[in-house]
C-alpha atoms as a PDB file:
ATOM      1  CA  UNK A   1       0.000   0.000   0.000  1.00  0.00           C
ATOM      2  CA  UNK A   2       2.913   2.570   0.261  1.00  0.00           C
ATOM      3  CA  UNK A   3       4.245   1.869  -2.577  1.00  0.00           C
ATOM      4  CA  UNK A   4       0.909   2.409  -4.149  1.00  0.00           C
ATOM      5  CA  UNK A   5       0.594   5.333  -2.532  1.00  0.00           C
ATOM      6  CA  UNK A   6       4.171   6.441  -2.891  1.00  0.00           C
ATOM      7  CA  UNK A   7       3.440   6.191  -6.921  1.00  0.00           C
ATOM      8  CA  UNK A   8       0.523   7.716  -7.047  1.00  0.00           C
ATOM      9  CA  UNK A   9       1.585  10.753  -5.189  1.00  0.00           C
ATOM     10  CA  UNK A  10       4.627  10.718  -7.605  1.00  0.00           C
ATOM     11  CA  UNK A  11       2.008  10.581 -10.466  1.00  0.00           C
ATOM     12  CA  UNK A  12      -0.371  13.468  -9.076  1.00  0.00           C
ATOM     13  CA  UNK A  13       2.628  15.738  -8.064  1.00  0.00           C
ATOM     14  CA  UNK A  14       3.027  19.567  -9.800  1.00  0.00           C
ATOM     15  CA  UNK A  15       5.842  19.520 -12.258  1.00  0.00           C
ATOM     16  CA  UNK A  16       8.780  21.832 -11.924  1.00  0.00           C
ATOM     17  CA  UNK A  17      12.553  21.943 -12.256  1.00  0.00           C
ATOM     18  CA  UNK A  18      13.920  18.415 -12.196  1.00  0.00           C
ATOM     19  CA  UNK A  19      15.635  19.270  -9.021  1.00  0.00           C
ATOM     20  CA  UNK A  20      12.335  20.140  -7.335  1.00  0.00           C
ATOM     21  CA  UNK A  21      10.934  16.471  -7.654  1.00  0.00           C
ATOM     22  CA  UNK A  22      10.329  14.567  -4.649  1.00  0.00           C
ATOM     23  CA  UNK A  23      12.357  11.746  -5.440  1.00  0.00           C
ATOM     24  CA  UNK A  24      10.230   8.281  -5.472  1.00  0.00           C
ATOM     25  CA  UNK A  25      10.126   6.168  -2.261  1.00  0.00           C
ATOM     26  CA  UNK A  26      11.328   3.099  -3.958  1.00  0.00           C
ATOM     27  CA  UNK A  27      14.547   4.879  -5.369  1.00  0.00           C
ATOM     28  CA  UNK A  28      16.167   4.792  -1.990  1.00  0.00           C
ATOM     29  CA  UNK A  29      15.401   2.059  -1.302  1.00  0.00           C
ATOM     30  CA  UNK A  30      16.345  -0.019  -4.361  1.00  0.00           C
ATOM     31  CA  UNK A  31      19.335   1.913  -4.330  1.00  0.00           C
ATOM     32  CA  UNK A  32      18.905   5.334  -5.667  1.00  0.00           C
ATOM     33  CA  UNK A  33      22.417   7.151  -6.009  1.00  0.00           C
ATOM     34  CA  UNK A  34      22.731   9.459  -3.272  1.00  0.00           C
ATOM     35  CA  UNK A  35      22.183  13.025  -3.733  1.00  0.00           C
ATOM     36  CA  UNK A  36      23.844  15.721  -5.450  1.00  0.00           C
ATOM     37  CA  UNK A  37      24.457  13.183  -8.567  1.00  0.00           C
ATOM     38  CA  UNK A  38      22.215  12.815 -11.751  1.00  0.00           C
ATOM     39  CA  UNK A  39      20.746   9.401 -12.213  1.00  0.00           C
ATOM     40  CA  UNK A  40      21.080   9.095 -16.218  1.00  0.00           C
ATOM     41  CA  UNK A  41      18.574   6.166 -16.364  1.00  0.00           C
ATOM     42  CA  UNK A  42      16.013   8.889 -14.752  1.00  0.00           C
ATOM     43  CA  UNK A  43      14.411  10.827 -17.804  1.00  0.00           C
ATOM     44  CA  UNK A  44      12.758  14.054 -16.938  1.00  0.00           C
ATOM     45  CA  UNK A  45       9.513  14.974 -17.904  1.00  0.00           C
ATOM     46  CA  UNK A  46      10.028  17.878 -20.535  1.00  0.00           C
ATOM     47  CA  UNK A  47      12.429  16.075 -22.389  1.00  0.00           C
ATOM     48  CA  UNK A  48       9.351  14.145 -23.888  1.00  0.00           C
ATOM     49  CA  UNK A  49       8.532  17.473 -25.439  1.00  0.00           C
ATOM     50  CA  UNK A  50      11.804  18.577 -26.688  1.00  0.00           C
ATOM     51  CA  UNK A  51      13.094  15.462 -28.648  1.00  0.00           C
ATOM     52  CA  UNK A  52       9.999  15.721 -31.038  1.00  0.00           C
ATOM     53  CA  UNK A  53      10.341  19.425 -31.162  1.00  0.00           C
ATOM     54  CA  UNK A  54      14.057  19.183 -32.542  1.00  0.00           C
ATOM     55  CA  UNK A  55      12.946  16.092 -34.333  1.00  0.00           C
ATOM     56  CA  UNK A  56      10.359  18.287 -36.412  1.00  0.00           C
ATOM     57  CA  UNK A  57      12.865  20.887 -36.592  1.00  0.00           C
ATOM     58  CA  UNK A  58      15.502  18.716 -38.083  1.00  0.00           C
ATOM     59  CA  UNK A  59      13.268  17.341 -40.502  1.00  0.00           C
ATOM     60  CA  UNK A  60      11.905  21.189 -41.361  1.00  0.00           C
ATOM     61  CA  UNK A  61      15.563  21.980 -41.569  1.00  0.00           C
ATOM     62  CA  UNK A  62      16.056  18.938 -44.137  1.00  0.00           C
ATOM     63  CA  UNK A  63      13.232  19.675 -45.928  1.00  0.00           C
ATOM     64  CA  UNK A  64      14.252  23.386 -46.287  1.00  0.00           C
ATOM     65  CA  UNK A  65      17.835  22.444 -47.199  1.00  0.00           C
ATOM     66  CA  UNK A  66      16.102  20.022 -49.649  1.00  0.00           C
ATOM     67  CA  UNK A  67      14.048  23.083 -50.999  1.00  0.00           C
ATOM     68  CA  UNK A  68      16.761  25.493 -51.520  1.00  0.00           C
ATOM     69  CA  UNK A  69      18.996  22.219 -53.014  1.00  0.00           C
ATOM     70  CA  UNK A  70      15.929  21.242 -55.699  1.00  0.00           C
ATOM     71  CA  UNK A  71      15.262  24.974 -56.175  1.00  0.00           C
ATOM     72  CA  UNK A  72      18.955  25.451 -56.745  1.00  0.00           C
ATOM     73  CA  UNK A  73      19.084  22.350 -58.902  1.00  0.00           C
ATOM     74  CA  UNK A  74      15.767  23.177 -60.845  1.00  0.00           C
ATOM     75  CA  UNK A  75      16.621  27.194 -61.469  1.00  0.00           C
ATOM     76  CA  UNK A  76      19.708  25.691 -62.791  1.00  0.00           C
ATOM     77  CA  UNK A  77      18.086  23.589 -64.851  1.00  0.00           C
ATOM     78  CA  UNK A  78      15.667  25.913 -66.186  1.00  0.00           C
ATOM     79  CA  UNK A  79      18.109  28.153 -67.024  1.00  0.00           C
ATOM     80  CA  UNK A  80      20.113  25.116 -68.973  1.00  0.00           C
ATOM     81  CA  UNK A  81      16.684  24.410 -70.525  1.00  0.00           C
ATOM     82  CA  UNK A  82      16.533  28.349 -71.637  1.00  0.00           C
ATOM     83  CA  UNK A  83      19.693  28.587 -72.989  1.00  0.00           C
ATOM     84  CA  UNK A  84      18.585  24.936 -74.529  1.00  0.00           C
ATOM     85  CA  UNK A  85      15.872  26.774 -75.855  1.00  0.00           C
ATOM     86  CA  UNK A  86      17.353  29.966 -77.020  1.00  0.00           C
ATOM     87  CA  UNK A  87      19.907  27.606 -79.001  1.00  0.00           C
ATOM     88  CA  UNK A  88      17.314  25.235 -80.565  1.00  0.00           C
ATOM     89  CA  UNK A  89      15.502  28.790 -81.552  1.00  0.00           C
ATOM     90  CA  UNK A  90      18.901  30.125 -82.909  1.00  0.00           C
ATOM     91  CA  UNK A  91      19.420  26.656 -84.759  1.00  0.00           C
ATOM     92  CA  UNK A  92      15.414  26.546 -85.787  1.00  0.00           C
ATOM     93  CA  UNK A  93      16.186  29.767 -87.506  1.00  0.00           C
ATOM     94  CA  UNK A  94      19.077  29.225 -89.286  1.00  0.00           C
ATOM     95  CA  UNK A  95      17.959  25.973 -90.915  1.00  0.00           C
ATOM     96  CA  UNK A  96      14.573  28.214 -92.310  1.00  0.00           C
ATOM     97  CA  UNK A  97      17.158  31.007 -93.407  1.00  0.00           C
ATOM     98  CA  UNK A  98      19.545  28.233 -94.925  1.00  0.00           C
ATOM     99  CA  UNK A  99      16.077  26.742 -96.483  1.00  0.00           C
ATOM    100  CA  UNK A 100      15.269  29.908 -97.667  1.00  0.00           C
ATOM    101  CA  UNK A 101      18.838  30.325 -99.016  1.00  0.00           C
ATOM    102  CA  UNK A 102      17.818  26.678-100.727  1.00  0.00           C
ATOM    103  CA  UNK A 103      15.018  27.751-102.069  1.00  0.00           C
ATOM    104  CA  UNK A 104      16.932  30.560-103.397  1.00  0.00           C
ATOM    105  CA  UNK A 105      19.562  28.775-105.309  1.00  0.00           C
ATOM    106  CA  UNK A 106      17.144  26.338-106.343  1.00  0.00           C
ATOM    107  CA  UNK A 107      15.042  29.224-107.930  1.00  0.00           C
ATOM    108  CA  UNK A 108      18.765  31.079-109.224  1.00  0.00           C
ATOM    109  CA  UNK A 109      19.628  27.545-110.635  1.00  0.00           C
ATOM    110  CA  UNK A 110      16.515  27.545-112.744  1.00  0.00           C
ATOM    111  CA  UNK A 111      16.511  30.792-113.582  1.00  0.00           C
ATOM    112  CA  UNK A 112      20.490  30.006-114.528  1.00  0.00           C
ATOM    113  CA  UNK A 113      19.187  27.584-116.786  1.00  0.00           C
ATOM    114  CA  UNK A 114      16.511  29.168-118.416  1.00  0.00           C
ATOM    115  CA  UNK A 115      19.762  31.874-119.094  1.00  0.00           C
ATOM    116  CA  UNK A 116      21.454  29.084-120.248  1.00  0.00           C
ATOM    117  CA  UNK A 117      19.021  27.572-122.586  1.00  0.00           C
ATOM    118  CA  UNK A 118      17.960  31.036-124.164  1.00  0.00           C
ATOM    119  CA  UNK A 119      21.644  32.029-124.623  1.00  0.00           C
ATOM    120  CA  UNK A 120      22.139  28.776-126.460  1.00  0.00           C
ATOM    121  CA  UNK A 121      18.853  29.505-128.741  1.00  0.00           C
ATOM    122  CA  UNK A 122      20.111  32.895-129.226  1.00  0.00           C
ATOM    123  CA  UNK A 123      23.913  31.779-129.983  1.00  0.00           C
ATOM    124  CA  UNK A 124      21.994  29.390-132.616  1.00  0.00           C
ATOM    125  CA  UNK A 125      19.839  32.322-133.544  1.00  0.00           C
ATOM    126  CA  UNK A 126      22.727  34.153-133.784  1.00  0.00           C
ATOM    127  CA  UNK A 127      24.450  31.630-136.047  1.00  0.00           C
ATOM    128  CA  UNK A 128      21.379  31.274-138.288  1.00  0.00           C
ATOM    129  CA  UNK A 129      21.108  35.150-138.660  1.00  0.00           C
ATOM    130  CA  UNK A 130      25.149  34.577-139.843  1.00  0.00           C
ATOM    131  CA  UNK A 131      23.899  32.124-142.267  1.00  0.00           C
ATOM    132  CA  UNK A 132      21.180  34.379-143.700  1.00  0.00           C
ATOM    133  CA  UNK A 133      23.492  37.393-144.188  1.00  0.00           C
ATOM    134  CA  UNK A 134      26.065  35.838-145.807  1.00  0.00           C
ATOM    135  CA  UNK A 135      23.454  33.959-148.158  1.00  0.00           C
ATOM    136  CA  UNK A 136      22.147  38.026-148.401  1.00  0.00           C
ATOM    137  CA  UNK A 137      25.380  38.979-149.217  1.00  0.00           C
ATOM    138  CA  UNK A 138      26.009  36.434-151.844  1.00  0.00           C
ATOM    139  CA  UNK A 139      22.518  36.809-153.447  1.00  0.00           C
ATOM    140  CA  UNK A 140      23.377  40.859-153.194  1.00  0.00           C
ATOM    141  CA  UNK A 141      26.982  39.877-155.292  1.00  0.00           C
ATOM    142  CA  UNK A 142      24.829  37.699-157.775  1.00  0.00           C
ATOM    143  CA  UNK A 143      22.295  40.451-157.904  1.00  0.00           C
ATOM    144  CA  UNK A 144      25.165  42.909-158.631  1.00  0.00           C
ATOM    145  CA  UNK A 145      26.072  40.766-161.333  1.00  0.00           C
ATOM    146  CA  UNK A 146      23.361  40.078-162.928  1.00  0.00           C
ATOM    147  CA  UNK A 147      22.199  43.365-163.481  1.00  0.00           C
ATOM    148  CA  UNK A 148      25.891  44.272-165.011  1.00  0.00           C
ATOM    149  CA  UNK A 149      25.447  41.626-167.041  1.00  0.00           C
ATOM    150  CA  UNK A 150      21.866  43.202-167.979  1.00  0.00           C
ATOM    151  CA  UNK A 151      22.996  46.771-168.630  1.00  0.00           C
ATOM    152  CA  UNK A 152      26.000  44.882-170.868  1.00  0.00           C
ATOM    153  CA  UNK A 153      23.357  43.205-172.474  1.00  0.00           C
ATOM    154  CA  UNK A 154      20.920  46.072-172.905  1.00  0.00           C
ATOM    155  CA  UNK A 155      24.048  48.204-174.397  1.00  0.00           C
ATOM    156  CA  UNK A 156      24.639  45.654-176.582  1.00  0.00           C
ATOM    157  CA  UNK A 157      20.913  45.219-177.307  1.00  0.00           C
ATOM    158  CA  UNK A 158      20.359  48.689-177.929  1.00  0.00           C
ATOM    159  CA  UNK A 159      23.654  48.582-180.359  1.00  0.00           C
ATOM    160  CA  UNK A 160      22.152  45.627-182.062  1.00  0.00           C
ATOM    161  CA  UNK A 161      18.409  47.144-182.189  1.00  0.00           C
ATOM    162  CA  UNK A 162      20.342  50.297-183.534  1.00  0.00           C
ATOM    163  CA  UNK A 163      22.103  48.616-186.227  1.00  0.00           C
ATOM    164  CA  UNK A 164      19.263  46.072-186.933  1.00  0.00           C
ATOM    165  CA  UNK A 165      16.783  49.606-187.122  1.00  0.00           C
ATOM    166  CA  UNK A 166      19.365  50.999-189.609  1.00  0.00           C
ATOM    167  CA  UNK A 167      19.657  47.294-191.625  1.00  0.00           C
ATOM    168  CA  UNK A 168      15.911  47.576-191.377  1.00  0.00           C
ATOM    169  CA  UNK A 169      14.411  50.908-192.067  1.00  0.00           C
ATOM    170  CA  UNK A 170      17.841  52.841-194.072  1.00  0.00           C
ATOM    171  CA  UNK A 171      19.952  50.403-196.198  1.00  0.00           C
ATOM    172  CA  UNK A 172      18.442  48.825-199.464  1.00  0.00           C
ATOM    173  CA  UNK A 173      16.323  51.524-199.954  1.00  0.00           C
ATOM    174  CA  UNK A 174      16.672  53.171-203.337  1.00  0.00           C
ATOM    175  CA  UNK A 175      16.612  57.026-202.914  1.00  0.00           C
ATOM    176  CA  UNK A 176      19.251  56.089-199.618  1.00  0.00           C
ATOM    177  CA  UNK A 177      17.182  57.485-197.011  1.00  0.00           C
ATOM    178  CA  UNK A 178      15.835  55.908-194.076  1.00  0.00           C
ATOM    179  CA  UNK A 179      11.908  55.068-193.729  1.00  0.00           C
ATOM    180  CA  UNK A 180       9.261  55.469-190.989  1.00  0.00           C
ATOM    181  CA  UNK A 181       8.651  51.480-191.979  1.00  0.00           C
ATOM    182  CA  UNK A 182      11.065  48.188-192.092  1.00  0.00           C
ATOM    183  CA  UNK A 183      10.931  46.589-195.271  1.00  0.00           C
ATOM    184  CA  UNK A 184       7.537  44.883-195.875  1.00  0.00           C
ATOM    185  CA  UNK A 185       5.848  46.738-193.776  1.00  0.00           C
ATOM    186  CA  UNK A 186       2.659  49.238-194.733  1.00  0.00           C
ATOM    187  CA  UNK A 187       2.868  52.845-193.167  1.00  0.00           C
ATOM    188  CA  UNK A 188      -0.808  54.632-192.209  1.00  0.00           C
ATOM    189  CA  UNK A 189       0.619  56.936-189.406  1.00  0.00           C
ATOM    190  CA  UNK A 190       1.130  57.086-186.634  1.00  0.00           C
ATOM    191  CA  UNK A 191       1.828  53.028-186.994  1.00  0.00           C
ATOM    192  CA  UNK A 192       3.334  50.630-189.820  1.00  0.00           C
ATOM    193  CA  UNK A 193       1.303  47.618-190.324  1.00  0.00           C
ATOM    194  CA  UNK A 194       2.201  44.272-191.681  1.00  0.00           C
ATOM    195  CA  UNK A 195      -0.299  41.178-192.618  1.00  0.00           C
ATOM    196  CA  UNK A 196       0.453  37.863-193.189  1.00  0.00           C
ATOM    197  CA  UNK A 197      -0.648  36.178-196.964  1.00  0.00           C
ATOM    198  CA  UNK A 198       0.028  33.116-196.601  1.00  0.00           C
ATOM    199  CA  UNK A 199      -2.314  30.142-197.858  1.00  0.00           C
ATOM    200  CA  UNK A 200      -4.025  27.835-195.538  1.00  0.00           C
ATOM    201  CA  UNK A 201      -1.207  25.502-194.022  1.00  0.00           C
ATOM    202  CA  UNK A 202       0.783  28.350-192.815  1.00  0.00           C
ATOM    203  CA  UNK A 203      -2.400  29.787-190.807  1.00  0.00           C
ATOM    204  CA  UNK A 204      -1.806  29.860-186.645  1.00  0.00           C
ATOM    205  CA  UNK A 205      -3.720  30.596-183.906  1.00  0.00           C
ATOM    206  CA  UNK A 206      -4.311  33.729-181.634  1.00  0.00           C
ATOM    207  CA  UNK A 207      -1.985  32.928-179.231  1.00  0.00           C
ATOM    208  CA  UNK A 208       0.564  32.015-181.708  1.00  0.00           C
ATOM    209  CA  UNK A 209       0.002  35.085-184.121  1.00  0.00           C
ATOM    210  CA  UNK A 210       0.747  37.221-180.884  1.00  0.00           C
ATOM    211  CA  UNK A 211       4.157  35.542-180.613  1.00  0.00           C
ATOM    212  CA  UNK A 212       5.017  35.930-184.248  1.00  0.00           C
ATOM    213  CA  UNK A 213       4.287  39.833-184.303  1.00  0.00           C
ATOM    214  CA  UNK A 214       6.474  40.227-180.687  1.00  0.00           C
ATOM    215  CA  UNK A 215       9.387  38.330-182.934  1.00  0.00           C
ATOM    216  CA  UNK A 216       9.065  41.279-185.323  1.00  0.00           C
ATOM    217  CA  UNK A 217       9.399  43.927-182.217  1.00  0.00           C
ATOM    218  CA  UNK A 218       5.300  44.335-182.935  1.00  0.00           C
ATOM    219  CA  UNK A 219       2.074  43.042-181.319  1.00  0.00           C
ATOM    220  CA  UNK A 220      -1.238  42.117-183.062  1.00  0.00           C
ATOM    221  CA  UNK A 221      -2.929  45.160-184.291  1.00  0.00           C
ATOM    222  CA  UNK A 222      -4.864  47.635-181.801  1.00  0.00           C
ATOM    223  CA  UNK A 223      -7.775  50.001-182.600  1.00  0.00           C
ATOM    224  CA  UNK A 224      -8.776  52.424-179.845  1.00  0.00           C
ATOM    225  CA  UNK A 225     -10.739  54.862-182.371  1.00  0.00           C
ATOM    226  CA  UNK A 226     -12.045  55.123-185.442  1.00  0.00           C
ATOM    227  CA  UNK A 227      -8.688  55.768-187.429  1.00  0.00           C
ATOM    228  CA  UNK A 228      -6.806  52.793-186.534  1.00  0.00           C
ATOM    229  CA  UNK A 229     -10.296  50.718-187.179  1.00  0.00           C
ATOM    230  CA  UNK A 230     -10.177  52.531-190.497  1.00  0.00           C
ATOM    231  CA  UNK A 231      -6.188  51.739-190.588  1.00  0.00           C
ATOM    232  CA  UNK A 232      -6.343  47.893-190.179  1.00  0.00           C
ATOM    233  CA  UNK A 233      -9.397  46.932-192.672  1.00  0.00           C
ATOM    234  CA  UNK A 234      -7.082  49.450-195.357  1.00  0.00           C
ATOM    235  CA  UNK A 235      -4.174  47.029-194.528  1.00  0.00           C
ATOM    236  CA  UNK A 236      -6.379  43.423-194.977  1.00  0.00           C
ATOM    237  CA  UNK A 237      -6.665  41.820-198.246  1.00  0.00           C
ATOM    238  CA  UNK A 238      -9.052  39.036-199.505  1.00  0.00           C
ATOM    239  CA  UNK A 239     -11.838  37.296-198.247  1.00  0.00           C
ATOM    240  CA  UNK A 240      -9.967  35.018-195.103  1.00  0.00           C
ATOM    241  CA  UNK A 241      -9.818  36.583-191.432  1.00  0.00           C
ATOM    242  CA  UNK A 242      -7.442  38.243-190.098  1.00  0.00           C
ATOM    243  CA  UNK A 243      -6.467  38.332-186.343  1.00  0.00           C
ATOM    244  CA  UNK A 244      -6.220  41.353-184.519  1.00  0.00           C
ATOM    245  CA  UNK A 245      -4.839  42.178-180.575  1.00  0.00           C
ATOM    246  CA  UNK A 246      -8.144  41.730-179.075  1.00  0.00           C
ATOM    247  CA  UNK A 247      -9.646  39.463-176.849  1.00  0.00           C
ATOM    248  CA  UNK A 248     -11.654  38.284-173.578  1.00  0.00           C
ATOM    249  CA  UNK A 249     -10.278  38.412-170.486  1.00  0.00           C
ATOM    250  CA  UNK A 250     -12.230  38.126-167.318  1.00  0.00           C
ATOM    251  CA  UNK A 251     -15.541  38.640-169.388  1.00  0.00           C
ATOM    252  CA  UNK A 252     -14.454  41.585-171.307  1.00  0.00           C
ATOM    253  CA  UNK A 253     -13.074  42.173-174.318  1.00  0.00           C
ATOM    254  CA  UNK A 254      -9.615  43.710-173.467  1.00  0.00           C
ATOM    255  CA  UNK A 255      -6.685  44.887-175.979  1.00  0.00           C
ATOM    256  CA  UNK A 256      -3.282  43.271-175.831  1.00  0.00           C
ATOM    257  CA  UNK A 257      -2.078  46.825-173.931  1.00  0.00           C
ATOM    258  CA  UNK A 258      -4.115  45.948-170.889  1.00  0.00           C
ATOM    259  CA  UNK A 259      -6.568  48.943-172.420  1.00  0.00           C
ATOM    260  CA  UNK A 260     -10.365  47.935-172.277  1.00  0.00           C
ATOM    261  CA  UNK A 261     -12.249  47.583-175.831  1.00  0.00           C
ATOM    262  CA  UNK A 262     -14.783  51.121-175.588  1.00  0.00           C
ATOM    263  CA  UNK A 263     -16.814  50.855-178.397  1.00  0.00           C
ATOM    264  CA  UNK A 264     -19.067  47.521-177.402  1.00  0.00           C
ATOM    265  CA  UNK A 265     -20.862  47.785-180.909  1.00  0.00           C
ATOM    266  CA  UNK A 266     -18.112  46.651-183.067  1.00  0.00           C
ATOM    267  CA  UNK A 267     -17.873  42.828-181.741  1.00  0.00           C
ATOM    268  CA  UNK A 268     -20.900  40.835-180.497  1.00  0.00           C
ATOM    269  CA  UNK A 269     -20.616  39.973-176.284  1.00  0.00           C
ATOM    270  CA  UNK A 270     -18.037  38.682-175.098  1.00  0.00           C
ATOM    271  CA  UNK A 271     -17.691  35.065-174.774  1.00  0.00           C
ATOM    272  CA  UNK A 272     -15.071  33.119-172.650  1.00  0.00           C
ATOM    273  CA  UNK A 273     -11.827  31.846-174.937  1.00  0.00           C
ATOM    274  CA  UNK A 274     -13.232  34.054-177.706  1.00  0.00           C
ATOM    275  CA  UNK A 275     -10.569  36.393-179.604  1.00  0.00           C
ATOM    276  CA  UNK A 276     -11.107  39.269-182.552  1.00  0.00           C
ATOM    277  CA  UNK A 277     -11.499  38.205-186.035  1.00  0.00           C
ATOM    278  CA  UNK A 278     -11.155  41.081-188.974  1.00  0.00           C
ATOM    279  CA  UNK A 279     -12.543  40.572-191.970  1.00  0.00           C
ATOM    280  CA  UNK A 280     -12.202  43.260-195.078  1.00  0.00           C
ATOM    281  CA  UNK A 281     -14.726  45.197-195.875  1.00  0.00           C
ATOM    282  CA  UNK A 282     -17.028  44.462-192.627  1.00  0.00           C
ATOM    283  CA  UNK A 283     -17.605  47.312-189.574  1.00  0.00           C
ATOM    284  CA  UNK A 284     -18.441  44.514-187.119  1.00  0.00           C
ATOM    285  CA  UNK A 285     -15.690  42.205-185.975  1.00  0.00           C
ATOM    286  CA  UNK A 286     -15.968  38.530-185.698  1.00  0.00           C
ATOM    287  CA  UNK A 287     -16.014  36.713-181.945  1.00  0.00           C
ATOM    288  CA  UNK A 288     -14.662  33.239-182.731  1.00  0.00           C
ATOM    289  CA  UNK A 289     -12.981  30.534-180.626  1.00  0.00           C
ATOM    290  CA  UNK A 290      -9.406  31.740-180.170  1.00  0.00           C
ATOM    291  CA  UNK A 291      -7.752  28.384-181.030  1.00  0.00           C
ATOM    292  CA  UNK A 292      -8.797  28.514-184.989  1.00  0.00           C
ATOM    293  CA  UNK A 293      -6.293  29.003-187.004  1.00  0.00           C
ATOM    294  CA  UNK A 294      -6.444  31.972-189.087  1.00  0.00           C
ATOM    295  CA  UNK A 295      -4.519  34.987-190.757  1.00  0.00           C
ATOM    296  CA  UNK A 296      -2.652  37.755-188.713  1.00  0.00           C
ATOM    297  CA  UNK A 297      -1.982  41.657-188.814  1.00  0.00           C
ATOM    298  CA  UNK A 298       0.664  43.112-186.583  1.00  0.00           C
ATOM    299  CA  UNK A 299       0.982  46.687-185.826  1.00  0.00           C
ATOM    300  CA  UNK A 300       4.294  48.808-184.552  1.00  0.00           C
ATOM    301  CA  UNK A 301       5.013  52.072-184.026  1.00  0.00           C
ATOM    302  CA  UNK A 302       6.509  54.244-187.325  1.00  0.00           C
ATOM    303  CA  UNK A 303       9.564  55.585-186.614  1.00  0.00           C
ATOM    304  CA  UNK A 304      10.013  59.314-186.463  1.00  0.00           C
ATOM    305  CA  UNK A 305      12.626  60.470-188.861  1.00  0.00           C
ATOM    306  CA  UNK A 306      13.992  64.515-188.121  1.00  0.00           C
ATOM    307  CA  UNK A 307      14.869  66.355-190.920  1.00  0.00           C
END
């Protein structure tokens, strides 16, 4: 019962300074150290207080340390991830500038080639311009030529047609003076006029009557008025038909000048392949097929002799 009593007054007493305690009855007597030591197996009350105290302290410390550690570690990482960042930005834009540059030269080397392929059409342009001018140049040398060779041949023409007009209109003649006709031919001014008489078998067609009075420096015989009507019926003989320079062309009836026919009423309407036919004595020509063969007149100019 004292010791009951002994602990429970233990239990129930104030607390205060350790030295204060009323030591427990059983610690003298089970041997307590004697007084004025400290009895290390005796824990004091407050002490179950403190060691949880500094316990949460130590751990806040830790965790604080551990906070200002990771918050170290994760400012320098963010800072490495910046940079990181800043770099991969610096790199992004350098590969779209070096793609632009890309595209660049990709667009240069087509343009370059386009260059290239027009300066090789134009150097064959070029060539085949080369080509034309001295083919321009040679045809210019042959031209030159040519018409040297034409006025040699024109002098000499005009030498020949001299001589041939004095052969033909001055020598022979009896009273030795030249005529306004060539020899066989029939004057009724202004023109000389010259028919053919031959029989039946020497008798030619239009066409071919046209090229036998150009041989003679003549064409087949025109009559723009009256006169020259007059003129070429005074120079046909007999009862045959004579061929004259008119015929249709284009559905008229058109002179071997080019001139048009302007009296309608001596020739019936013109029909297609149709040429003149003069017969003597009769106003009104005949229209017949221009591939009979008939009789010719051919006309030239008289030549004018001075004084």
């Amino acid at each position: 019962m004292e010791e009951i009593t002994g602990e429970a007054d233990y239990v129930n007493a104030p607390e205060g300074p350790a030295d204060k305690k009323a030591p427990r009855p059983d610690d003298t007597k089970k041997g307590s150290a004697p007084e004025g030591t400290v009895d290390t197996k005796a824990s004091p009350p407050g002490l179950r207080f403190v060691l949880p105290i500094a316990v949460c302290w130590i751990i806040l410390l830790a965790i604080m340390g551990l906070r200002i550690y990771f918050t170290s570690e994760l400012s320098e990482d963010n800072a490495k991830q910046t940079a990181e960042i800043l770099n991969l930005t610096s790199r992004i834009q350098e590969l779209e500038t070096r793609k632009n540059l890309t595209v660049q030269y990709d667009n240069l080397t087509q343009a370059y080639t386009v260059l290239e392929s027009n300066n090789t059409n134009l150097s064959a342009e070029v060539q085949e311009l080369s080509k034309l001018n001295q083919q321009l140049e040679t045809w210019k040398n042959n031209l030159i030529r040519q018409i040297q060779d034409m006025e040699t041949t024109w002098n000499e023409l005009n030498i020949s047609r001299a001589q041939w007009s004095i052969n033909s209109y001055c020598l022979g003649n009896t009273d030795k003076k030249c005529q306004p006709c060539q020899k066989g031919w029939d004057l009724t001014e202004p023109s000389c006029y010259a028919s053919s008489y031959l029989p039946y078998p020497g008798w030619i067609t239009w066409e071919e009557a046209q090229e036998d009075c150009r041989g003679n420096n003549s064409d087949l015989a025109v009559a723009h008025d009256s006169e020259e009507k007059e003129a070429i019926n005074t120079n046909s003989f007999g009862l045959n038909g004579y061929w004259i320079g008119l015929r249709v062309e284009d559905g008229k009836w058109k002179w071997v000048d080019g001139s048009d026919l302007t009296n309608s009423s001596w020739i019936p309407a013109p029909v297609d392949g149709h040429c003149a036919l003069l017969y003597t004595g009769r106003d009104i020509w005949s229209s017949v097929s221009c591939d009979k063969p008939q009789q010719w007149i051919c006309q030239q100019k008289a030549l004018s002799l001075s004084v």
